[in-house]
Structure formats: structure tokens, C-alpha cells
C-alpha atoms as a PDB file:
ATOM      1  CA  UNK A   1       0.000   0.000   0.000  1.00  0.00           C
ATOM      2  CA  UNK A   2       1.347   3.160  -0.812  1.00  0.00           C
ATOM      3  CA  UNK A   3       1.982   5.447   1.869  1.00  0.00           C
ATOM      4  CA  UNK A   4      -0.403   8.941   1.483  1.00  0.00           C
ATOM      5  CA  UNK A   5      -0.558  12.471   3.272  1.00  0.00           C
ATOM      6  CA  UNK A   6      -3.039  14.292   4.997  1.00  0.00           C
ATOM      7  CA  UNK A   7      -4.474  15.715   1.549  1.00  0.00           C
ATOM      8  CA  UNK A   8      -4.329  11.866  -0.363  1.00  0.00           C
ATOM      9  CA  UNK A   9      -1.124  12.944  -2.535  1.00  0.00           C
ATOM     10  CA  UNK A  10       1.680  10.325  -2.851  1.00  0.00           C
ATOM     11  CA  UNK A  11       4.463  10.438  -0.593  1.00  0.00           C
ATOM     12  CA  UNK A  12       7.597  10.446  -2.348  1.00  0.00           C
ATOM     13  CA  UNK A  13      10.076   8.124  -1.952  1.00  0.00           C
ATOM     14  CA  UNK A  14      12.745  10.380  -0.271  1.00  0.00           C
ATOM     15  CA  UNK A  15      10.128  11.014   2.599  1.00  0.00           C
ATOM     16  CA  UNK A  16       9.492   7.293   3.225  1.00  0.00           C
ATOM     17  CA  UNK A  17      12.541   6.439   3.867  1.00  0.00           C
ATOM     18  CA  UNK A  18      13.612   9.343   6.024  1.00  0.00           C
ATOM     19  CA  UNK A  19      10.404   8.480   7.864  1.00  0.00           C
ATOM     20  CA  UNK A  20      11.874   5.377   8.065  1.00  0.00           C
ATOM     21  CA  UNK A  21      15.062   6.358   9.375  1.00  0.00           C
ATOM     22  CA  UNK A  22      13.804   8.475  12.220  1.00  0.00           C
ATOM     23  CA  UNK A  23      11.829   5.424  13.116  1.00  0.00           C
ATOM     24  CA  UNK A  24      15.103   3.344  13.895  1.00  0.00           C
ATOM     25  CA  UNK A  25      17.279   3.631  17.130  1.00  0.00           C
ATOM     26  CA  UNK A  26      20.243   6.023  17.159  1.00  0.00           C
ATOM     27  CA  UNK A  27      22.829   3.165  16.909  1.00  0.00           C
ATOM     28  CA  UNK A  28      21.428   1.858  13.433  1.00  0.00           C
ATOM     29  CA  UNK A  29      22.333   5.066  11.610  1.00  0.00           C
ATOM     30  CA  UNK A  30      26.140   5.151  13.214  1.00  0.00           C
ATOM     31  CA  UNK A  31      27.193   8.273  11.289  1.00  0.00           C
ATOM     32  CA  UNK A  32      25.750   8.623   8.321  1.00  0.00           C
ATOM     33  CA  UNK A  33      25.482  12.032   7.435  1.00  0.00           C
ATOM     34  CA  UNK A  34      22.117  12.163   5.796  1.00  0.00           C
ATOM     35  CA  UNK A  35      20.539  10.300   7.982  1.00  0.00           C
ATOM     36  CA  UNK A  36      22.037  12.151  10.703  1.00  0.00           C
ATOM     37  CA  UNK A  37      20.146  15.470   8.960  1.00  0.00           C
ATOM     38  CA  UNK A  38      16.635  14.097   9.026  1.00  0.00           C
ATOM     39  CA  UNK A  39      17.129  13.469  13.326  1.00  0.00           C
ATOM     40  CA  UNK A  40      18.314  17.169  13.492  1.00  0.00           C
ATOM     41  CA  UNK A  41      15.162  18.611  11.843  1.00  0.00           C
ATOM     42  CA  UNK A  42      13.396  16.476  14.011  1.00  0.00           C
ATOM     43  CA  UNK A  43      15.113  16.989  17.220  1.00  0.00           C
ATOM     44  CA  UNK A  44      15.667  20.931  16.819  1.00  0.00           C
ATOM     45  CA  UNK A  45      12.548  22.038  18.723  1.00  0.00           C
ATOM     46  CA  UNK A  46      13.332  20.366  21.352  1.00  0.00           C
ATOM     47  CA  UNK A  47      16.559  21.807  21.511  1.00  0.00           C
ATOM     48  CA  UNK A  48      14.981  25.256  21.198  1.00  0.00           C
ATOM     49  CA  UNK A  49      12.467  24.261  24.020  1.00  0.00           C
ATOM     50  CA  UNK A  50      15.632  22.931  26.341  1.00  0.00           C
ATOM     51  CA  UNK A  51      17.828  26.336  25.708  1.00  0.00           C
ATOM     52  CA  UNK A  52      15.271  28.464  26.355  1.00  0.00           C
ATOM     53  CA  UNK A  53      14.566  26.710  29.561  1.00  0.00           C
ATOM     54  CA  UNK A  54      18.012  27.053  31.084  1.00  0.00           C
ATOM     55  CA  UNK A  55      18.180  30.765  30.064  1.00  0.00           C
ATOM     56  CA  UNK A  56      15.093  31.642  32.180  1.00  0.00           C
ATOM     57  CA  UNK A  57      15.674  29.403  35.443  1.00  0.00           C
ATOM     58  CA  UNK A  58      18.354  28.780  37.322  1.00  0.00           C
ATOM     59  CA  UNK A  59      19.448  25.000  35.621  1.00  0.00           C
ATOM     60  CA  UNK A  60      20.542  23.631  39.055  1.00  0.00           C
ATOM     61  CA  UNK A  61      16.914  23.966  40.329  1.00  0.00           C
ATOM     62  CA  UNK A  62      15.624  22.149  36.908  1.00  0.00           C
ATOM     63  CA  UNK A  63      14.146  18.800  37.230  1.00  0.00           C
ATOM     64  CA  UNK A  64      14.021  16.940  33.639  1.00  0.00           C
ATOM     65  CA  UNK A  65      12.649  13.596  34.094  1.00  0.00           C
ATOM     66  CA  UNK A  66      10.826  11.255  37.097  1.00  0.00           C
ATOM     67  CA  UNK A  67      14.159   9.680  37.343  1.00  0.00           C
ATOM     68  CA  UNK A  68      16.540  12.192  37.891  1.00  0.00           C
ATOM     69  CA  UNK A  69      18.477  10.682  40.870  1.00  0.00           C
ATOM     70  CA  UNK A  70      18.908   7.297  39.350  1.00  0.00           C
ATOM     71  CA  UNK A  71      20.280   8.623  36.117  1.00  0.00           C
ATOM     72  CA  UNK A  72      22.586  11.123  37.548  1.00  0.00           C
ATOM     73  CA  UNK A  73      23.928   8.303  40.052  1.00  0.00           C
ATOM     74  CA  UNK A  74      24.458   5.615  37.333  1.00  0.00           C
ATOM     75  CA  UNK A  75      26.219   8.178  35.304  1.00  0.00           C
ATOM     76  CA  UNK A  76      28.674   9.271  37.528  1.00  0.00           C
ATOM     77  CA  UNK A  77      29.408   5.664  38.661  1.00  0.00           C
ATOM     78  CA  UNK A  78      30.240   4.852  35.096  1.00  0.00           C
ATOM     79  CA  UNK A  79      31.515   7.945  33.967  1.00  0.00           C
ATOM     80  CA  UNK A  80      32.878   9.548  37.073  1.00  0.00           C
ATOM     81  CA  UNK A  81      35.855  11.182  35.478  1.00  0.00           C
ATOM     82  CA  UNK A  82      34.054  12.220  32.203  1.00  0.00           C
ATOM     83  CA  UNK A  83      34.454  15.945  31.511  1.00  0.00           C
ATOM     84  CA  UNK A  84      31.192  17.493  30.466  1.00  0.00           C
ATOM     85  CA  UNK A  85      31.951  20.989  30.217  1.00  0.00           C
ATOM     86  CA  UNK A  86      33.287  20.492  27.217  1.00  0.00           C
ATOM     87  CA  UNK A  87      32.665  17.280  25.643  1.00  0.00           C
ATOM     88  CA  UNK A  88      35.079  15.231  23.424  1.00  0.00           C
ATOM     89  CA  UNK A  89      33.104  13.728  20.568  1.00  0.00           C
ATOM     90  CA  UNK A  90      35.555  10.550  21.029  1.00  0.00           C
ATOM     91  CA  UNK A  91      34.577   9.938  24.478  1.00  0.00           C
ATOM     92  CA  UNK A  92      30.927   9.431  22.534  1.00  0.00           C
ATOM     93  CA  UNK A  93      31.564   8.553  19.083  1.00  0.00           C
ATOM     94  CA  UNK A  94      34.316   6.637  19.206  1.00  0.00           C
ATOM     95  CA  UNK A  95      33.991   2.579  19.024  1.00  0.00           C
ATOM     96  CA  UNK A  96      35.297   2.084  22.641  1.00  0.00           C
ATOM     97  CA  UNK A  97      33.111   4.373  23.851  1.00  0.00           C
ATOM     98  CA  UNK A  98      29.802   3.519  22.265  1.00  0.00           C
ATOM     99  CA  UNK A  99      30.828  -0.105  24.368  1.00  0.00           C
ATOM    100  CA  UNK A 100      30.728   1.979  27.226  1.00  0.00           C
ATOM    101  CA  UNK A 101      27.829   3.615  27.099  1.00  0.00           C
ATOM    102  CA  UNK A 102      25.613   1.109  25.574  1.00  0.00           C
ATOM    103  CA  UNK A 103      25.187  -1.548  28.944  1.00  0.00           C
ATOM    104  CA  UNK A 104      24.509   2.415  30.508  1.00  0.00           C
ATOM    105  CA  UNK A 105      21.935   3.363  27.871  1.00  0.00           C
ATOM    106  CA  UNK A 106      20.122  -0.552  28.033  1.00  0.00           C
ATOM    107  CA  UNK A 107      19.651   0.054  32.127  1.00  0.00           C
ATOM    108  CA  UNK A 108      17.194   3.071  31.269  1.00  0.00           C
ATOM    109  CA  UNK A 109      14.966   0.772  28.180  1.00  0.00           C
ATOM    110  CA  UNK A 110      11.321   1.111  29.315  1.00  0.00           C
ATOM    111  CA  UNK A 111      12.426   3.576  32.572  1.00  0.00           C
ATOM    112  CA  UNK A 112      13.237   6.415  30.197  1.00  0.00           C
ATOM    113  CA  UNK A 113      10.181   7.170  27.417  1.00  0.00           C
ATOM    114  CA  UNK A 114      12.234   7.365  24.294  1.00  0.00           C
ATOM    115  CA  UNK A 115      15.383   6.471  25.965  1.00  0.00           C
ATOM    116  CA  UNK A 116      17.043   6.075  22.045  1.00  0.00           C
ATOM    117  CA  UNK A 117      15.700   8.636  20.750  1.00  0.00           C
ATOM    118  CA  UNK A 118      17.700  10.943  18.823  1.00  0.00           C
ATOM    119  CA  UNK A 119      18.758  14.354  20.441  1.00  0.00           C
ATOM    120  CA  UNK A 120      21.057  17.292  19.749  1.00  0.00           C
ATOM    121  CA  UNK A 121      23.323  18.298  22.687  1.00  0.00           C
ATOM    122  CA  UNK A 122      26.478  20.751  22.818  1.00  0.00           C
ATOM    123  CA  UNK A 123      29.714  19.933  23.287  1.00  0.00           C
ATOM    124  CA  UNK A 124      30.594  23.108  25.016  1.00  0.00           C
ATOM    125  CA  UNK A 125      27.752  23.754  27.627  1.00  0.00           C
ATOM    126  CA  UNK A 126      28.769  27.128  27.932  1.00  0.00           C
ATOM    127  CA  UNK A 127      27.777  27.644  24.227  1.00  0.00           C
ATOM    128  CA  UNK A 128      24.227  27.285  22.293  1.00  0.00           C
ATOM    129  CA  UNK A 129      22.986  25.092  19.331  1.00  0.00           C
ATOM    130  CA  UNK A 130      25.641  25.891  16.069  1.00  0.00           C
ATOM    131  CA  UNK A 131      26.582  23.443  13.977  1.00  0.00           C
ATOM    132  CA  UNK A 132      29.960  23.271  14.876  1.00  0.00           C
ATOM    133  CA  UNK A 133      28.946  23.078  18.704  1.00  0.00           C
ATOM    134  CA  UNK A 134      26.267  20.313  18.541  1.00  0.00           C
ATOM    135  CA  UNK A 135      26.205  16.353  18.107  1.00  0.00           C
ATOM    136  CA  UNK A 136      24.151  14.130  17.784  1.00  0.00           C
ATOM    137  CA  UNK A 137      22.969  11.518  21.056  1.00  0.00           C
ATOM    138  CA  UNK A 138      19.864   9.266  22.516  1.00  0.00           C
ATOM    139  CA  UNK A 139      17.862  10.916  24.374  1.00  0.00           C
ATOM    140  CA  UNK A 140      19.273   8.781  27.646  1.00  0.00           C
ATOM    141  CA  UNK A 141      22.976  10.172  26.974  1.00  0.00           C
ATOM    142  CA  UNK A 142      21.068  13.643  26.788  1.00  0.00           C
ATOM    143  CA  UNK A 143      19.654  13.848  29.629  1.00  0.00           C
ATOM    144  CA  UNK A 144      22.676  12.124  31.764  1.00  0.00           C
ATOM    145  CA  UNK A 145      24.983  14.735  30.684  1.00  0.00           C
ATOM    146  CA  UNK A 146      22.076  17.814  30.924  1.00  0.00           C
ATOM    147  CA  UNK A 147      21.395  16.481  34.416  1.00  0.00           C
ATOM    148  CA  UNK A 148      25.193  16.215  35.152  1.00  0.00           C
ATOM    149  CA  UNK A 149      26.189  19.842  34.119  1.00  0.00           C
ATOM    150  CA  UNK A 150      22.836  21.016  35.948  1.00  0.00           C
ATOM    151  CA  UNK A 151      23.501  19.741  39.412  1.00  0.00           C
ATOM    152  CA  UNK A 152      27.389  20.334  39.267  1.00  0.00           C
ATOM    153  CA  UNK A 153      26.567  24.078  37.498  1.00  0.00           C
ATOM    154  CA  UNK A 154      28.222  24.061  34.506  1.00  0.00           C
ATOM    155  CA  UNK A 155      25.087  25.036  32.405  1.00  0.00           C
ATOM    156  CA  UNK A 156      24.593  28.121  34.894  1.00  0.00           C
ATOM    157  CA  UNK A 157      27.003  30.188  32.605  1.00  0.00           C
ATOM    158  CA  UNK A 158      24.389  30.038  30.091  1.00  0.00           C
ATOM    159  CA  UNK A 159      21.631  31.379  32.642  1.00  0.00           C
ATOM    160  CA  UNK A 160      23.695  34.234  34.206  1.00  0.00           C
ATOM    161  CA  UNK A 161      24.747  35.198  30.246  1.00  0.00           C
ATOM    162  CA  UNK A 162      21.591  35.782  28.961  1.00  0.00           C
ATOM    163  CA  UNK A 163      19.854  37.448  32.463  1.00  0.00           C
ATOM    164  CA  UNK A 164      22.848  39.678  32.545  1.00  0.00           C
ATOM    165  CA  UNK A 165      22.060  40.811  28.656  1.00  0.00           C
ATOM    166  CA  UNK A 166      18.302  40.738  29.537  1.00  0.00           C
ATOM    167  CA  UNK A 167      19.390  43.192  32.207  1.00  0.00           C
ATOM    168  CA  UNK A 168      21.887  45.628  30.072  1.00  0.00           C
ATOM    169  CA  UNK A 169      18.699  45.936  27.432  1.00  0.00           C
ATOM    170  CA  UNK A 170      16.357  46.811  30.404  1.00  0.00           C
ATOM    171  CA  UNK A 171      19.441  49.365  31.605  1.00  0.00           C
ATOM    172  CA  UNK A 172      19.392  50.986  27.999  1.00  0.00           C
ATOM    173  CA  UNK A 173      15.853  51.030  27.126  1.00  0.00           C
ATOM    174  CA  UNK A 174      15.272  52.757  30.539  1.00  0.00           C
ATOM    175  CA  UNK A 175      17.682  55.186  29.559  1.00  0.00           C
ATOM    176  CA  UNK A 176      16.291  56.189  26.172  1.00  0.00           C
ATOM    177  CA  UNK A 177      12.935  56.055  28.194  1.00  0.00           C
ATOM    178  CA  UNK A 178      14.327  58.715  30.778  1.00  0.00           C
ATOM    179  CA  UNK A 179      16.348  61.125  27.423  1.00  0.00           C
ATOM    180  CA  UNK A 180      12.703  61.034  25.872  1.00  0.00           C
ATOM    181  CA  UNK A 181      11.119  62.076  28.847  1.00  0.00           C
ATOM    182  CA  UNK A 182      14.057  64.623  29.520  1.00  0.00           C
ATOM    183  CA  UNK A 183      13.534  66.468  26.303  1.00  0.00           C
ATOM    184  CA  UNK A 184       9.754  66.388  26.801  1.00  0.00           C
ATOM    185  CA  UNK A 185      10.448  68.394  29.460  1.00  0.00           C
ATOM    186  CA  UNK A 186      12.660  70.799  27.861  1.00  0.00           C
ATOM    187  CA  UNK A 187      10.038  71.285  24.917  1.00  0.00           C
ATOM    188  CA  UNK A 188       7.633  71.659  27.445  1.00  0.00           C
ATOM    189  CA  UNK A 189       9.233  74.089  29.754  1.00  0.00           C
ATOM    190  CA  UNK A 190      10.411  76.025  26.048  1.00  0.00           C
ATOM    191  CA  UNK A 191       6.780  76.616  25.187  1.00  0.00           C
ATOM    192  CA  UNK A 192       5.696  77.930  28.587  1.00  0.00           C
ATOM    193  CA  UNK A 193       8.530  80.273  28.598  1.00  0.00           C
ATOM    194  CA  UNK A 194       7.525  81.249  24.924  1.00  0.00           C
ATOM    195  CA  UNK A 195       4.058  82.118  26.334  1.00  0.00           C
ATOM    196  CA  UNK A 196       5.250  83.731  29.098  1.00  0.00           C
ATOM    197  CA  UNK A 197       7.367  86.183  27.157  1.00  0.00           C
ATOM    198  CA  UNK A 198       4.410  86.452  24.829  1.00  0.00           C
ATOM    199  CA  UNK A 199       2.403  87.454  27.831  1.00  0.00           C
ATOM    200  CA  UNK A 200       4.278  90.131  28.880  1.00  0.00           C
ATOM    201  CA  UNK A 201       4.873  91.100  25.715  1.00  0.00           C
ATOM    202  CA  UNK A 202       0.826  91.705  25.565  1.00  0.00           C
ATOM    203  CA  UNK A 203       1.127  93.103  28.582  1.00  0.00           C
ATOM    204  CA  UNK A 204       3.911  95.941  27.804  1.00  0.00           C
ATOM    205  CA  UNK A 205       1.304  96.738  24.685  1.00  0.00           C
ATOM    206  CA  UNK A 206      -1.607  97.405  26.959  1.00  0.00           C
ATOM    207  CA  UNK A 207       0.497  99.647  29.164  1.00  0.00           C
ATOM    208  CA  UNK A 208       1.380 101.447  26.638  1.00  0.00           C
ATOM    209  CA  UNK A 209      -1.881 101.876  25.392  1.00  0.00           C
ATOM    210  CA  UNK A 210      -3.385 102.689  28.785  1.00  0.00           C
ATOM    211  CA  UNK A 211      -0.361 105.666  29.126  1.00  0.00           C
ATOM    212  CA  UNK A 212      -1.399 107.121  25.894  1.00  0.00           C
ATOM    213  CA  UNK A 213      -5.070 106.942  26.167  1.00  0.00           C
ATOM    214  CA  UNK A 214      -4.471 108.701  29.561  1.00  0.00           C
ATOM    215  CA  UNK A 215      -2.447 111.359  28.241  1.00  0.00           C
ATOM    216  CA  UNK A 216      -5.193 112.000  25.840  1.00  0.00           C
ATOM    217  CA  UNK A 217      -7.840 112.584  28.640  1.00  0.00           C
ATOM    218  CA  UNK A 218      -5.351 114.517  30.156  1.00  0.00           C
ATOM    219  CA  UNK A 219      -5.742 116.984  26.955  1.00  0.00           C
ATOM    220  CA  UNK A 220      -8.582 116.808  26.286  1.00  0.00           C
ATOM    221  CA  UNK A 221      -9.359 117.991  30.258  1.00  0.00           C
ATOM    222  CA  UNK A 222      -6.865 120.686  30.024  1.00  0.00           C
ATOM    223  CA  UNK A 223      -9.027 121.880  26.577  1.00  0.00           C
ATOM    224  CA  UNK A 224     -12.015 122.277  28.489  1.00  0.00           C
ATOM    225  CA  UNK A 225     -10.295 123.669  31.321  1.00  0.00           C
ATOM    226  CA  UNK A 226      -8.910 126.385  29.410  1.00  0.00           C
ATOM    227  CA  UNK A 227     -12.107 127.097  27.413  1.00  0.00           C
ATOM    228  CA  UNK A 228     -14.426 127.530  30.811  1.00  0.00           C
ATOM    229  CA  UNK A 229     -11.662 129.738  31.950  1.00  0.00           C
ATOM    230  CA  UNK A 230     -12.252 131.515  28.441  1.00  0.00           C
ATOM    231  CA  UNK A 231     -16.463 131.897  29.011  1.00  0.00           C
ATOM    232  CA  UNK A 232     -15.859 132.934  32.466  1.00  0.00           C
ATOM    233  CA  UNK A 233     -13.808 136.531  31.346  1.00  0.00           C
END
């Protein structure tokens, strides 16, 4: 039966079988570098989701499965001198590892939903998702080393990094907030000085007006004054 979409249109044949692929473990693709492609589209949200989460809490208070304890325990009892600060893809990748980590990864089949699933995860934890700073994992090697750098507070760096930018952006918008407010000011106190000059200005006017009109009563008083004075001799 051919396989169909949502709308009844074929599926090509490049989609099958990267459907297929995704549907296989992590260890039957080894490192093949197109198959390795179709787990990152897949598994790139949830990196997103995971970033974002330990750049808005503090990562040693983060909790990411039921089982916590029990993986964190088994992985430093295998791996107690593993550096995860900055991983080295060999100590992963490499043949002798991959024997390693496989009798660790088995313990967590049917504990761990997914537990070979494919995931993305840094090499430097200090760093985010790039290319060159992200390879590929199951999902139980994930969350080993994640829980590992989050109790021991390696993935903190990331945290304070991004509050501290969070915080210089709240520093400089509140300063353009407080210029903007400044210069309202200043066109505010320009205008009432503008009327105030205009309102003496209007006020000189009508003083003069008031002295002249009063000299011309003064006249016009003298006039008739002098012409009384006249009828009277």
C-alpha cells in the first residue's frame, strides 16, 4: 500500500525512507550524514524548548525527568571522570566508547520514554545550538549529561549570560525612556517660557496703550479747562 498524506497525494520516496530512518534507534544510523540530517530537523525544537529553559531558570533547580536521581547516580558511577563541560566527541563517538555507554543506555529501556531517541546536545555547555557546537545523542545520553552539568553548574554560565544581557537591554531602554522624557520636558518648559514672554509682551502693549489713552484725557481735560476759563472773562 502506498503510503499517502493528509491531503491523499503520494508520498515520495525520499520522505518514506527518512520516515523510516527516524523510526530506527540512534545506533542503526552510526554516522551517516544524511541520515544524521533528518534526526536534526526532528530533534531541533526540542533543543529550542531545552535552551530556552536554562536561560530563564536557574538549571541547578531544573528537574528533567521522574528519574533524575537514578540517572545522575548511574552516570557518575560509570563515567565519574568524564568531563562534560566540554565534551570530546571521542569519548561518545568513538567505538570504545559507544561499548561503554551502551550496557549504561540498556539500564534506562522502558524507565526512560524514548530512551534512544535521537537528540542534539552541545559539546561546550557554555555555548548554544551551532553546527559546529552540537552532536548528535539518545535521548538517555542527553539527559545524563544535561542532568550532570545542571547539578554540578556548569550550564549556569548560560543562565547568568543571557539574564545579565536581559538586564543591560532593560538598563538601555530605561535610559532612552528617561532622554525622551528629559527632552519632553525641555520642549515643554520652552513653550511655557515662549508664552510667558508672549504674555508680557501683551502686557507691555496694553500699558502702553493705557499711558497714551491717559495722556489724551489729560488733553482733552486741560481743553475744556482752558475754554471755561475763556467763558468765564
Amino acid at each position: 500500500m502506498a503510503a499517502t498524506s493528509g491531503t491523499d497525494e503520494p508520498v515520495s520516496g525520499e520522505l518514506v525512507s527518512v520516515a523510516h530512518a527516524l523510526s530506527l534507534p540512534a545506533e542503526s544510523y552510526g554516522n551517516d550524514p544524511d541520515i544524521e540530517m533528518a534526526w536534526a530537523m526532528r530533534a531541533m525544537q526540542h533543543a529550542e524548548v531545552y535552551y530556552k529553559l536554562i536561560s530563564s531558570v536557574d538549571p541547578q533547580f531544573l528537574k528533567l525527568t521522574k528519574v533524575d536521581d537514578q540517572i545522575y547516580s548511574e552516570f557518575r558511577k560509570n563515567f565519574e571522570t568524564l568531563r562534560i563541560d566540554v565534551l570530546d566527541p571521542e569519548e561518545l563517538k568513538s567505538e570504545l566508547a559507544k561499548e561503554k555507554w551502551r550496557p549504561f543506555c540498556l539500564k534506562f529501556n522502558g524507565i526512560v520514554e524514548d530512551f534512544n531517541y535521537g537528540t542534539l546536545l552541545r559539546l561546550d555547555c557554555s555555548q548554544g545550538y551551532t553546527e559546529e557546537n552540537t552532536i548528535f545523542a539518545p535521548r538517555i545520553q542527553f539527559f545524563a549529561i544535561e542532568i550532570a552539568r545542571n547539578r554540578e553548574g556548569y550550564n549556569k554560565a548560560v543562565y547568568i549570560s543571557v539574564q545579565d544581557k536581559e538586564g543591560e537591554k532593560g538598563v538601555n531602554n530605561g535610559g532612552e525612556k528617561r532622554a525622551d522624557d528629559g527632552e519632553e520636558e525641555n520642549t515643554k518648559n520652552r513653550g511655557e517660557k515662549g508664552a510667558d514672554s508672549g504674555e508680557e509682551k501683551k502686557e507691555g502693549i496694553n500699558r502702553e496703550d493705557k499711558t497714551d489713552k491717559g495722556g489724551e484725557k489729560e488733553k482733552e481735560a486741560d481743553k475744556e479747562i482752558n475754554q471755561s476759563g475763556e467763558k468765564a472773562m
